[in-house]
PDB file of N, CA and C in Angstrom:
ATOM      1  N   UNK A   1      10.376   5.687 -13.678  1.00  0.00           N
ATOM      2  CA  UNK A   1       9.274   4.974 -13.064  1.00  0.00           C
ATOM      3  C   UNK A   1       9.708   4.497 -11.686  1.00  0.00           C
ATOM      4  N   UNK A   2       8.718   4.328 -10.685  1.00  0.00           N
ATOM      5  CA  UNK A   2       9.219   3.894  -9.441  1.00  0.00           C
ATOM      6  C   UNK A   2       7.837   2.681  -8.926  1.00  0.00           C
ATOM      7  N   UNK A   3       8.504   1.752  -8.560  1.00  0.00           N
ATOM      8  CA  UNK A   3       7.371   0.983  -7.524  1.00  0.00           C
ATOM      9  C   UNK A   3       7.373   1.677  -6.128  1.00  0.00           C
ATOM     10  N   UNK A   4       5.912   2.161  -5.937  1.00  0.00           N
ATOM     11  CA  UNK A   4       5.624   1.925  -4.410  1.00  0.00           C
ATOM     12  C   UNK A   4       4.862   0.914  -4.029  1.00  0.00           C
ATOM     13  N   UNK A   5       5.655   0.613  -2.492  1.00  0.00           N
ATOM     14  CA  UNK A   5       4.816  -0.274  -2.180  1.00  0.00           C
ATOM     15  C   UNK A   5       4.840  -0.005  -0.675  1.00  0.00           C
ATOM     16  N   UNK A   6       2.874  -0.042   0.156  1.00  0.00           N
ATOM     17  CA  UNK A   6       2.635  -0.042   0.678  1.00  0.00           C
ATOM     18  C   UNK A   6       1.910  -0.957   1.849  1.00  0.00           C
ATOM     19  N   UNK A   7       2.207  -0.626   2.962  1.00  0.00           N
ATOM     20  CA  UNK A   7       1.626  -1.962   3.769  1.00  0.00           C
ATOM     21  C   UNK A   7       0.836  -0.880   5.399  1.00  0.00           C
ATOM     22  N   UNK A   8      -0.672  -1.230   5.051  1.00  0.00           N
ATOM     23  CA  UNK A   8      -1.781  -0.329   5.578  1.00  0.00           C
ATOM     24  C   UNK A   8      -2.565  -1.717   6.062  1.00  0.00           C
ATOM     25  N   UNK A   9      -3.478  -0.680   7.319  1.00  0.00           N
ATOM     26  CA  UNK A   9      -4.693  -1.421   7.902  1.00  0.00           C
ATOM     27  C   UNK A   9      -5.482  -1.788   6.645  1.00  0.00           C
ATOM     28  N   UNK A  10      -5.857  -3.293   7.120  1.00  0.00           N
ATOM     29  CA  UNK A  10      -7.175  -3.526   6.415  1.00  0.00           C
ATOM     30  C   UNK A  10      -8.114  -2.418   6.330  1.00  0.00           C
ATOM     31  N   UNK A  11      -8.271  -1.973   7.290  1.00  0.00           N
ATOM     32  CA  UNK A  11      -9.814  -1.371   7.811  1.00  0.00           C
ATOM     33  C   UNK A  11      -9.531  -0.257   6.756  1.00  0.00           C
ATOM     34  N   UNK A  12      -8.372   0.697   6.253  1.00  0.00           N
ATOM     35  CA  UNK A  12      -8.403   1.430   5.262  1.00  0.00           C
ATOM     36  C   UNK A  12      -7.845   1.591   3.467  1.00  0.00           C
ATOM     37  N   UNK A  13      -8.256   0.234   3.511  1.00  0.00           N
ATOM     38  CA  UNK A  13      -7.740   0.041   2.131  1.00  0.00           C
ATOM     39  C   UNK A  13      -8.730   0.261   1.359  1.00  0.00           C
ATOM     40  N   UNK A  14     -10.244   0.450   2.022  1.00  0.00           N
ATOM     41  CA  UNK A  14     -11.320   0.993   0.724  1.00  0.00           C
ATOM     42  C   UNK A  14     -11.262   2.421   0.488  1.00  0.00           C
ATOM     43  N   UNK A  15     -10.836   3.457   1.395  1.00  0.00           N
ATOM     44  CA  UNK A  15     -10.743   4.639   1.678  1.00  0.00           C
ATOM     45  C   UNK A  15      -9.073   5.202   1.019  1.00  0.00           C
ATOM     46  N   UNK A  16      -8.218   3.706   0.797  1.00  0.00           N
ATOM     47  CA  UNK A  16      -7.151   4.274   0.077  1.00  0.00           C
ATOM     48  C   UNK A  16      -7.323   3.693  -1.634  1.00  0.00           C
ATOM     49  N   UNK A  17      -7.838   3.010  -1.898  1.00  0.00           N
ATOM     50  CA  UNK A  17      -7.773   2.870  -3.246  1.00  0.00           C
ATOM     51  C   UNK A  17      -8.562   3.841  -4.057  1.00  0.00           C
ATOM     52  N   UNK A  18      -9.953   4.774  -3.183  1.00  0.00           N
ATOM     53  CA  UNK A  18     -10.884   5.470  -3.513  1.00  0.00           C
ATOM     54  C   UNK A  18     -10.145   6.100  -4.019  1.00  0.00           C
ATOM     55  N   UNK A  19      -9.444   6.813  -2.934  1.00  0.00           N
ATOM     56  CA  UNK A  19      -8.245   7.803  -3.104  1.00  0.00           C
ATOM     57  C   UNK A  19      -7.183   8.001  -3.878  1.00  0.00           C
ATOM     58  N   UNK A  20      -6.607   7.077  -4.332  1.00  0.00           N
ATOM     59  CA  UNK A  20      -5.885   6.554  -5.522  1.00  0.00           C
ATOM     60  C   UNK A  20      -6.687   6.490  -6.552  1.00  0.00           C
ATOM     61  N   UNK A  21      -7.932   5.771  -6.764  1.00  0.00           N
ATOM     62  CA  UNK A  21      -8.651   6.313  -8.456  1.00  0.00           C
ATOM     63  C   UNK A  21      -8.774   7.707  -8.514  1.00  0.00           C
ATOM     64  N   UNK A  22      -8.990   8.124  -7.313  1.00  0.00           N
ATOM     65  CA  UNK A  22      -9.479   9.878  -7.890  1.00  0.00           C
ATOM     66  C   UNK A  22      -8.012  10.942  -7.682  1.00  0.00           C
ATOM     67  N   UNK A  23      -7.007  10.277  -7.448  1.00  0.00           N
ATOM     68  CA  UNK A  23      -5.704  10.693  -7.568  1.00  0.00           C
ATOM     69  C   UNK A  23      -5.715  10.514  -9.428  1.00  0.00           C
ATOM     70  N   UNK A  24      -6.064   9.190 -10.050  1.00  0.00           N
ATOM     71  CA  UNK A  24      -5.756   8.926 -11.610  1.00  0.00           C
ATOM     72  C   UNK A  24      -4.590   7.637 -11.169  1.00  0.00           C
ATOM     73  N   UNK A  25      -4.544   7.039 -10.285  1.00  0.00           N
ATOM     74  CA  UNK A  25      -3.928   5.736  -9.857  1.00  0.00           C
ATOM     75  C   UNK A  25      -4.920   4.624  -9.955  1.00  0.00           C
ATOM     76  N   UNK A  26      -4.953   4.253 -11.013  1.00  0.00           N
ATOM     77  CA  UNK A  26      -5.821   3.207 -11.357  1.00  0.00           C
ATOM     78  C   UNK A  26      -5.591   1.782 -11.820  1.00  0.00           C
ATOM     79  N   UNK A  27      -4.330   1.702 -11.741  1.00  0.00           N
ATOM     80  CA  UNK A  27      -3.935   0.039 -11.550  1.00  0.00           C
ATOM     81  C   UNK A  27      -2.952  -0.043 -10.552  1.00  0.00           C
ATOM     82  N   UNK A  28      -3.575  -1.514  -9.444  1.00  0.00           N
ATOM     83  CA  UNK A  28      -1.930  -1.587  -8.475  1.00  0.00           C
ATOM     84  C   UNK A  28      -2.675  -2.993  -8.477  1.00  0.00           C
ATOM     85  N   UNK A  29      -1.958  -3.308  -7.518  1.00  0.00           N
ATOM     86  CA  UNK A  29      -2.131  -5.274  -7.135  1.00  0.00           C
ATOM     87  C   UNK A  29      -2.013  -4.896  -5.487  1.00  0.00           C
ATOM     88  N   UNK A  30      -2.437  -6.440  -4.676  1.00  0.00           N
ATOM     89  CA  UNK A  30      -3.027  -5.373  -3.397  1.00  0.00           C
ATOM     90  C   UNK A  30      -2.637  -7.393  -2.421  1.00  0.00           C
ATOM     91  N   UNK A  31      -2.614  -7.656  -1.849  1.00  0.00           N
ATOM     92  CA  UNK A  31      -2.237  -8.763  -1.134  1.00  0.00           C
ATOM     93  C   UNK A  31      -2.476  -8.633   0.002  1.00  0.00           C
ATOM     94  N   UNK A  32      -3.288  -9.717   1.139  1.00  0.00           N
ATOM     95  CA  UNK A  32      -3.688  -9.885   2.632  1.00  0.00           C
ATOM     96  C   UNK A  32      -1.961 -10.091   3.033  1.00  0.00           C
ATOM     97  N   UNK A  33      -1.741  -9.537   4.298  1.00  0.00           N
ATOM     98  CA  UNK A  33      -0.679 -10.196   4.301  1.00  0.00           C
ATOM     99  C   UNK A  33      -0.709  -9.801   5.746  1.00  0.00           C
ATOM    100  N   UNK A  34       0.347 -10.883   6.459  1.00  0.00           N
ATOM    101  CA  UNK A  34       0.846 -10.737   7.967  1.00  0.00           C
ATOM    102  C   UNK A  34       1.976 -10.530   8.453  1.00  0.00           C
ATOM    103  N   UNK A  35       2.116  -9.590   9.049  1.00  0.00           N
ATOM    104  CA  UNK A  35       3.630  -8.865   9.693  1.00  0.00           C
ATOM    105  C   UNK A  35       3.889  -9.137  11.373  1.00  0.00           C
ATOM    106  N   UNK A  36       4.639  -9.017  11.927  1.00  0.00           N
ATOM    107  CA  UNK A  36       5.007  -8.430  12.982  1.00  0.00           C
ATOM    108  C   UNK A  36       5.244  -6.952  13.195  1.00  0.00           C
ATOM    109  N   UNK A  37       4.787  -6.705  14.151  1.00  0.00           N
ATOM    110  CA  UNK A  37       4.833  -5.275  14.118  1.00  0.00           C
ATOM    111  C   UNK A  37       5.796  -4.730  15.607  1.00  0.00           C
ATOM    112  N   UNK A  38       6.141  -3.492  16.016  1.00  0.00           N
ATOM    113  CA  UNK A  38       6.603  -2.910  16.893  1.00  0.00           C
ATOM    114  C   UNK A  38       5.512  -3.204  18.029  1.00  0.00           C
ATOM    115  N   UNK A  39       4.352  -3.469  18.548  1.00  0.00           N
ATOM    116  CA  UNK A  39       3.553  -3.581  19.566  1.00  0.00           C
ATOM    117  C   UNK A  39       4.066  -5.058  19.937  1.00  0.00           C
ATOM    118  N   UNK A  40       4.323  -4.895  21.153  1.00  0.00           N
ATOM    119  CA  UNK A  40       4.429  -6.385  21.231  1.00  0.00           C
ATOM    120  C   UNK A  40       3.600  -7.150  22.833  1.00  0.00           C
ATOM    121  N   UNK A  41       2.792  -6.275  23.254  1.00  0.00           N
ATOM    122  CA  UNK A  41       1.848  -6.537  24.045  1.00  0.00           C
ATOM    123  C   UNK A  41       0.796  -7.279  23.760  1.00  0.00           C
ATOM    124  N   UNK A  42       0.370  -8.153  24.662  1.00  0.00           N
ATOM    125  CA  UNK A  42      -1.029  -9.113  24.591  1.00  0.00           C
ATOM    126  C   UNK A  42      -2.179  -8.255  24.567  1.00  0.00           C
ATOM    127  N   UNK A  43      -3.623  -8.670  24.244  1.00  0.00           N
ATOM    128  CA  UNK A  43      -4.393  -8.370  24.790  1.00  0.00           C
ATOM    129  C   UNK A  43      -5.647  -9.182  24.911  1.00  0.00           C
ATOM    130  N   UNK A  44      -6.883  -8.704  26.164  1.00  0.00           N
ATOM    131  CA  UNK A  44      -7.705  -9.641  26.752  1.00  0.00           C
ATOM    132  C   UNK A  44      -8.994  -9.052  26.054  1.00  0.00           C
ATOM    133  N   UNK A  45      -9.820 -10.475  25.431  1.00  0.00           N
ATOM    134  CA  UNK A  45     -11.404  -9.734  24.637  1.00  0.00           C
ATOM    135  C   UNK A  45     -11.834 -10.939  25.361  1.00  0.00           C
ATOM    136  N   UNK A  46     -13.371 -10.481  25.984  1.00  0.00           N
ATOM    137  CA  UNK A  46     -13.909 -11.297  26.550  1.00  0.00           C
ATOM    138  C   UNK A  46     -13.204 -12.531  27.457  1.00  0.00           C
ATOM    139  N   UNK A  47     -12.743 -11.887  27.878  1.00  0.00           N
ATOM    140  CA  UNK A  47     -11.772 -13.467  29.157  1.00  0.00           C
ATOM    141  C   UNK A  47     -10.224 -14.271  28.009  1.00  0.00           C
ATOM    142  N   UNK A  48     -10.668 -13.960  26.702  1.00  0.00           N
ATOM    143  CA  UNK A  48      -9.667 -15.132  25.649  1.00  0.00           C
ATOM    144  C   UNK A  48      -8.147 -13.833  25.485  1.00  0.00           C
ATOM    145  N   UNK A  49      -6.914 -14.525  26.066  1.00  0.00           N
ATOM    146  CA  UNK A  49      -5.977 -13.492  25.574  1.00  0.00           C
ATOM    147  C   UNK A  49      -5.685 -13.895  24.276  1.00  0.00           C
ATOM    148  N   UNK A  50      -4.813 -12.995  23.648  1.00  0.00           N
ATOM    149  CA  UNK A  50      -4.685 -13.033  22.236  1.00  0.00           C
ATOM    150  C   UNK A  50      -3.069 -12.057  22.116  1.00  0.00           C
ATOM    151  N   UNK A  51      -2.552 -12.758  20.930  1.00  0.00           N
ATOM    152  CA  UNK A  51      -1.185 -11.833  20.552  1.00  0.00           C
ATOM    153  C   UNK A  51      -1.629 -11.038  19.813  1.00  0.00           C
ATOM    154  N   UNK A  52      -1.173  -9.195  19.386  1.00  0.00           N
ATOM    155  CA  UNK A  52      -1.286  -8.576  18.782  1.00  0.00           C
ATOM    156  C   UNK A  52       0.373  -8.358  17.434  1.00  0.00           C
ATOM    157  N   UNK A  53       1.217  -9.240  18.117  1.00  0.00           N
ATOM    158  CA  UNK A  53       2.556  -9.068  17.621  1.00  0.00           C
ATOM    159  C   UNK A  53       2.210  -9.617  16.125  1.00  0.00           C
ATOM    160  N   UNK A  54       1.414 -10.604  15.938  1.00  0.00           N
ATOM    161  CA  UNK A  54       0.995 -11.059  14.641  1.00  0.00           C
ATOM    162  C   UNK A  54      -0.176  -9.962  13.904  1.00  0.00           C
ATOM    163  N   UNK A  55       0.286  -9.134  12.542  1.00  0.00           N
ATOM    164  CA  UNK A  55      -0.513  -8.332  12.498  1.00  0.00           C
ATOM    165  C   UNK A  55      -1.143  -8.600  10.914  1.00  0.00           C
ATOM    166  N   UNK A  56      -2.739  -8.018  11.097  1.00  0.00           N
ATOM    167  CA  UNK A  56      -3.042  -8.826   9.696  1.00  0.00           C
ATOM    168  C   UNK A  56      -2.986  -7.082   8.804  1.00  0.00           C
ATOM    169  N   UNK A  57      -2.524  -6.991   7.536  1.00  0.00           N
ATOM    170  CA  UNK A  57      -2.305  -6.106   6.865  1.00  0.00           C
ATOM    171  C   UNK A  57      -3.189  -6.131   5.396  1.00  0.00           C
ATOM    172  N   UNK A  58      -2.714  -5.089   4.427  1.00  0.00           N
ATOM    173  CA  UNK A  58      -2.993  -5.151   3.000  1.00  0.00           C
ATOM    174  C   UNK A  58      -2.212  -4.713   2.774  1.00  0.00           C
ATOM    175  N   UNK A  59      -1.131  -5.395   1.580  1.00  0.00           N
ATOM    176  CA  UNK A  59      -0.007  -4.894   1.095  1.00  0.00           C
ATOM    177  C   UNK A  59      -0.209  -4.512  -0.531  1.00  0.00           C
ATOM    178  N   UNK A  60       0.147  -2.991  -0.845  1.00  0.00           N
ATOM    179  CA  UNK A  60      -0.160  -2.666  -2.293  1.00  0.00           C
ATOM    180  C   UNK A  60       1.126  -2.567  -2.875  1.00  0.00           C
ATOM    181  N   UNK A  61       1.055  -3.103  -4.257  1.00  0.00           N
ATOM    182  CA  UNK A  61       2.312  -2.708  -5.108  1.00  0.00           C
ATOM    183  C   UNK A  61       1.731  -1.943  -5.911  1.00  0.00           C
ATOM    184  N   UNK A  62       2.665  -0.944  -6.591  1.00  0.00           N
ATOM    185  CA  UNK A  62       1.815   0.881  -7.542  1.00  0.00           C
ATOM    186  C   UNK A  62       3.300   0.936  -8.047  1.00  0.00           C
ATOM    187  N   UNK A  63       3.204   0.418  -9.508  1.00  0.00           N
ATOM    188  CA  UNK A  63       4.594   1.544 -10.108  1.00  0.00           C
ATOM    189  C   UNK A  63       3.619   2.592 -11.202  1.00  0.00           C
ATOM    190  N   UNK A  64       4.105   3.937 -11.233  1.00  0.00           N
ATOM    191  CA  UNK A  64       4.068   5.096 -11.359  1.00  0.00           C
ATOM    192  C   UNK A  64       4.968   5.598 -12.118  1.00  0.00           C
ATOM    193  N   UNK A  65       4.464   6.583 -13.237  1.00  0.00           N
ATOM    194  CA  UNK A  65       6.048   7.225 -13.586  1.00  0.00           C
ATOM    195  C   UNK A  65       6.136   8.079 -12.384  1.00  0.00           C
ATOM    196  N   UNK A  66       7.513   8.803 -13.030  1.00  0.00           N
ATOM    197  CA  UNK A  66       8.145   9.320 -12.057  1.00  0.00           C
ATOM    198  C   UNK A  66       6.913  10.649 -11.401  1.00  0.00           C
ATOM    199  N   UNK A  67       6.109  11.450 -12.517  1.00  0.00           N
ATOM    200  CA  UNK A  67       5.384  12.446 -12.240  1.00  0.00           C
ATOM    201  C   UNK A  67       4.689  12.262 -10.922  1.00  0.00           C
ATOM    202  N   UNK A  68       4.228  10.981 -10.759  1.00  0.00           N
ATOM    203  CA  UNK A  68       3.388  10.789 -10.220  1.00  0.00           C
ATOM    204  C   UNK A  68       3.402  10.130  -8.732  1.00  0.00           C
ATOM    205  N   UNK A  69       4.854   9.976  -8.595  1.00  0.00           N
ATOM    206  CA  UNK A  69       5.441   9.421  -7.349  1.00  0.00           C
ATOM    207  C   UNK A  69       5.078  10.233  -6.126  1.00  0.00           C
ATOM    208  N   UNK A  70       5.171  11.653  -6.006  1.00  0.00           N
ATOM    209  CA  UNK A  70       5.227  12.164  -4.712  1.00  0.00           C
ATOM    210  C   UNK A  70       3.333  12.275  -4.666  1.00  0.00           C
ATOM    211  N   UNK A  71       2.505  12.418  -6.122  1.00  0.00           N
ATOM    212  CA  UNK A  71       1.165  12.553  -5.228  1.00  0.00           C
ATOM    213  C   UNK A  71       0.805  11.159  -4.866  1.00  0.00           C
ATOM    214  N   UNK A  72       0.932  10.092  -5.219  1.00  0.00           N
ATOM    215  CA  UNK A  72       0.280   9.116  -5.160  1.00  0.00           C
ATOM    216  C   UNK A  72       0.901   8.680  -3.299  1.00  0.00           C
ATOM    217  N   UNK A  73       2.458   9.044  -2.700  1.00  0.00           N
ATOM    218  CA  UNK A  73       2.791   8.657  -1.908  1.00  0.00           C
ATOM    219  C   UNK A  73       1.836   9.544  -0.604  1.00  0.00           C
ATOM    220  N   UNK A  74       1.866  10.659  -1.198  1.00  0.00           N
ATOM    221  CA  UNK A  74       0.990  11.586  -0.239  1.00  0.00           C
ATOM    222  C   UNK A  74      -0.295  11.345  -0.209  1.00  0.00           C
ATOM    223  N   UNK A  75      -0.809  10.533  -0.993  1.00  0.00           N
ATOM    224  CA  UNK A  75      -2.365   9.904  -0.837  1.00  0.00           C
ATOM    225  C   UNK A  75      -2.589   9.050  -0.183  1.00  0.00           C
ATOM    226  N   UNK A  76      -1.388   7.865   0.120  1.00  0.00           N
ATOM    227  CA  UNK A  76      -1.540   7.230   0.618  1.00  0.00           C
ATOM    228  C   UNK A  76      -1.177   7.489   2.497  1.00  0.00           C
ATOM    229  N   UNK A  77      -0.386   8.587   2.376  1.00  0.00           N
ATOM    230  CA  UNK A  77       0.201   8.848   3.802  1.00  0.00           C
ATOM    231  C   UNK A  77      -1.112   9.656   4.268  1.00  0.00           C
ATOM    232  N   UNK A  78      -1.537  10.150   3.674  1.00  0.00           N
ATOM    233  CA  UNK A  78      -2.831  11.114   4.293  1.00  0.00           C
ATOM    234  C   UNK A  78      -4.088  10.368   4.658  1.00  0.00           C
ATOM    235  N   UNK A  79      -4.635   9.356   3.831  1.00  0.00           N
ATOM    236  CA  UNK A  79      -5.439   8.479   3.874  1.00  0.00           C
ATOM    237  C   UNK A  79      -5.639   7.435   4.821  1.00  0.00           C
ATOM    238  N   UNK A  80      -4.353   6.587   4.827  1.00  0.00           N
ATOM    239  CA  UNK A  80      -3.879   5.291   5.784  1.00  0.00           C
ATOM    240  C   UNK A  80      -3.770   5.634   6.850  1.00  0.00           C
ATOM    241  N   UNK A  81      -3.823   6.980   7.507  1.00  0.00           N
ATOM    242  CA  UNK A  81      -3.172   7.645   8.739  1.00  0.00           C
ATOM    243  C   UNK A  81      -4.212   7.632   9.651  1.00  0.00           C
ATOM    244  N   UNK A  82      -4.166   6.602  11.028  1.00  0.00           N
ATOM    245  CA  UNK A  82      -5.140   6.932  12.306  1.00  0.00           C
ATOM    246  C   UNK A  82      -4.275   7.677  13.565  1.00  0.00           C
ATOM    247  N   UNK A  83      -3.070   7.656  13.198  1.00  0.00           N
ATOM    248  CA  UNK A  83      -2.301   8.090  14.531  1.00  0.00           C
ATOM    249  C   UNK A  83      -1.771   7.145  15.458  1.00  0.00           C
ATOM    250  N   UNK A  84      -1.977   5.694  15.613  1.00  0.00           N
ATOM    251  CA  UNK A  84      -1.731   4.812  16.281  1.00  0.00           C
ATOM    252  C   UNK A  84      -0.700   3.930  15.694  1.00  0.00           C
ATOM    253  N   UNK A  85      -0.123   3.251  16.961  1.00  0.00           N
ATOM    254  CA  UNK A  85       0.770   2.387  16.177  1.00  0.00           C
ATOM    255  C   UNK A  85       0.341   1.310  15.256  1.00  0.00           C
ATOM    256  N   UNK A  86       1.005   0.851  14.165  1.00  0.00           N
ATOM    257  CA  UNK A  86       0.332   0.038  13.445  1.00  0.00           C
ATOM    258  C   UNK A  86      -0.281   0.812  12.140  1.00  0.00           C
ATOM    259  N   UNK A  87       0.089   2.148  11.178  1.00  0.00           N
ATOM    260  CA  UNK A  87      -0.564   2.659  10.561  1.00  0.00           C
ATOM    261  C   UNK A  87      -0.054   1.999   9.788  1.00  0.00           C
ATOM    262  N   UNK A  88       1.074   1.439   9.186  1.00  0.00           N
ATOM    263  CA  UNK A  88       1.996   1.223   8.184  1.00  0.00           C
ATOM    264  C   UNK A  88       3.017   1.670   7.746  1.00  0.00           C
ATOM    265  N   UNK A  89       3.734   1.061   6.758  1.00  0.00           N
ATOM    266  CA  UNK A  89       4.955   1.649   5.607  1.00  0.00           C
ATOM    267  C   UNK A  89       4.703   2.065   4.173  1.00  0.00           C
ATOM    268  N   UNK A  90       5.545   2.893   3.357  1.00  0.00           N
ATOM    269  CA  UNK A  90       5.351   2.910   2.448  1.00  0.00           C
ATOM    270  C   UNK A  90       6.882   2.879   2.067  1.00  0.00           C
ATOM    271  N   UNK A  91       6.896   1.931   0.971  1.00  0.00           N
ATOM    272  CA  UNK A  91       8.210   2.328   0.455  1.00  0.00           C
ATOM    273  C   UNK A  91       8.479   2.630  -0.893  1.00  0.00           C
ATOM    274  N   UNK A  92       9.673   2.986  -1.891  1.00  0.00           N
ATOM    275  CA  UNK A  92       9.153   3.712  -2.740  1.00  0.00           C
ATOM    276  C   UNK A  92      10.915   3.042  -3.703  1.00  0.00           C
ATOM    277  N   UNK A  93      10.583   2.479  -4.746  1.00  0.00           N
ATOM    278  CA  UNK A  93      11.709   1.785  -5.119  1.00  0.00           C
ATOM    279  C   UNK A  93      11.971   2.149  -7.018  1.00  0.00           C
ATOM    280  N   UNK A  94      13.399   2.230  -7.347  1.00  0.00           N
ATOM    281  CA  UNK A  94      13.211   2.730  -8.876  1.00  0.00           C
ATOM    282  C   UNK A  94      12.598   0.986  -9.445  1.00  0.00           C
ATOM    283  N   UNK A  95      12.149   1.324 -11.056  1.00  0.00           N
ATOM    284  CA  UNK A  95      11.989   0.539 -11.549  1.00  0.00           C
ATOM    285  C   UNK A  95      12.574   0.790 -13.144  1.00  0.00           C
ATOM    286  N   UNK A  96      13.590   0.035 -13.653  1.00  0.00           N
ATOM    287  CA  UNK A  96      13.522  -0.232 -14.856  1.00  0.00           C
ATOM    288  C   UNK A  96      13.496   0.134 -15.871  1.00  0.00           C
ATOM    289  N   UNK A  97      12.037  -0.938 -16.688  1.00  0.00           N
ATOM    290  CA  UNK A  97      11.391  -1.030 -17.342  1.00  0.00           C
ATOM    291  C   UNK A  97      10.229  -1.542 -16.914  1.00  0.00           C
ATOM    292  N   UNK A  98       9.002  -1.145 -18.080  1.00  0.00           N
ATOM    293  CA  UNK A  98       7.537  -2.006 -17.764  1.00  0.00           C
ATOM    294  C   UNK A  98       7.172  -2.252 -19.092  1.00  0.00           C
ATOM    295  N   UNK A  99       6.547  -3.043 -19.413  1.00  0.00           N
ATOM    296  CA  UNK A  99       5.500  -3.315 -20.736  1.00  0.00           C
ATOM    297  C   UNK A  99       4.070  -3.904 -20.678  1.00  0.00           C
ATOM    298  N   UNK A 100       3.201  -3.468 -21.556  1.00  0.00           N
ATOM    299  CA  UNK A 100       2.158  -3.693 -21.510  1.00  0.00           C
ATOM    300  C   UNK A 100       2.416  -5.154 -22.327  1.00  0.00           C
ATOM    301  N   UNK A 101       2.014  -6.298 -22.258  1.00  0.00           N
ATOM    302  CA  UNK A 101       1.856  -7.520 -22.741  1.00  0.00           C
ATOM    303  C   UNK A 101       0.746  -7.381 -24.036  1.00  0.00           C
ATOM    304  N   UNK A 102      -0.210  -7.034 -23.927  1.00  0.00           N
ATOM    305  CA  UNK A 102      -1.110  -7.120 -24.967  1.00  0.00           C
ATOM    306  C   UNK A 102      -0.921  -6.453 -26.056  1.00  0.00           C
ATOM    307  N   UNK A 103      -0.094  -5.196 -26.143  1.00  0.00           N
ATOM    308  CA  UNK A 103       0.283  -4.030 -26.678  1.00  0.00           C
ATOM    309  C   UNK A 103       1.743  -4.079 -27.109  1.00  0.00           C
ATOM    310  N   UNK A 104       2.173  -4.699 -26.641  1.00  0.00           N
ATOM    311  CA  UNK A 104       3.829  -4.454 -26.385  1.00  0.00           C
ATOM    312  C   UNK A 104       4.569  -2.738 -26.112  1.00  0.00           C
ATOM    313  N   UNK A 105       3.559  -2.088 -25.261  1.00  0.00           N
ATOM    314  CA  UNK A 105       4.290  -0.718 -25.347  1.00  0.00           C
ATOM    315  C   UNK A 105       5.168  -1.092 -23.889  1.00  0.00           C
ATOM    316  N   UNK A 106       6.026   0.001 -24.116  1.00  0.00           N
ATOM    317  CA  UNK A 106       6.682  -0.573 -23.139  1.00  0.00           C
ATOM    318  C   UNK A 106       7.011   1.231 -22.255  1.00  0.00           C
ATOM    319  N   UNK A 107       7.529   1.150 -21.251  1.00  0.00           N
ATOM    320  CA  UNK A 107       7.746   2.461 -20.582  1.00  0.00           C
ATOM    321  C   UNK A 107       6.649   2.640 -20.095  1.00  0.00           C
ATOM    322  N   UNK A 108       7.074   4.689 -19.725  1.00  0.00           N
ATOM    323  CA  UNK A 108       5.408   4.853 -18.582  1.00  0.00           C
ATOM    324  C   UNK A 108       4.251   4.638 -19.686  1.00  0.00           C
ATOM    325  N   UNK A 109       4.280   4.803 -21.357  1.00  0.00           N
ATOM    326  CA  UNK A 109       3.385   3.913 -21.805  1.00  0.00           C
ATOM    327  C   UNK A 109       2.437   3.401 -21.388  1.00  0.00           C
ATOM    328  N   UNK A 110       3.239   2.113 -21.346  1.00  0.00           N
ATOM    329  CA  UNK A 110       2.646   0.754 -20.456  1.00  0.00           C
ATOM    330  C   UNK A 110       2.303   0.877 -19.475  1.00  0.00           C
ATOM    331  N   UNK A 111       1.792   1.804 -18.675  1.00  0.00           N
ATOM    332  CA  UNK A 111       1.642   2.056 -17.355  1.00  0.00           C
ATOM    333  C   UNK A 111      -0.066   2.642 -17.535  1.00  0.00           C
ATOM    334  N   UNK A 112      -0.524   3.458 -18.225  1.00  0.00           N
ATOM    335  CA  UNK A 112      -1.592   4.131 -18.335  1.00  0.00           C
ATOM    336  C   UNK A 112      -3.266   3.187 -18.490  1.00  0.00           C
TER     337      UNK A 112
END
């Protein structure tokens, strides 16, 4: 089993989870979150400057058995992708064990 975990534009996290149910990725946990990023230029909207170095994100956690590691990573790299800086990370980490609590199954089991 492996956790991925990804950190994508807001603007495409409805277009990546779509993508992930119809991958058969149907449970993750998903968090607003704020980074710094590599841009580290200002910029001017209507006369008000503003920092872009503060960046607002959606961060997903997805553990997977192992089968399922390289499509689910490629769903997300294909999906999240505008070409600009700022698309995101994905990272991709072993895990363990898992168990279902209600069930007590435990392994990729517990994952389904």
């Amino acid at each position: 089993m492996k956790k991925i975990e990804a950190i994508i534009r807001k603007s495409k996290f409805d277009a990546v989870k779509k993508a992930l149910h119809e991958t058969e990725v149907n449970f993750f946990s998903y968090w607003d979150v704020t980074g710094v990023g590599n841009e580290k230029r200002g910029h001017v909207y209507r006369g008000v400057s503003y920092s872009t170095s503060d960046i607002q994100r959606r961060y997903l956690s997805i553990v997977v058995s192992d089968e399922f590691v390289e499509k689910t990573v490629k769903v997300i790299l294909e999906t999240a992708y505008t070409g600009a800086v700022g698309d995101g990370k994905v990272f991709v980490l072993p895990v363990e064990e898992a168990y279902r609590i209600r069930t007590k199954e435990k392994g990729t089991a517990s994952l389904n």
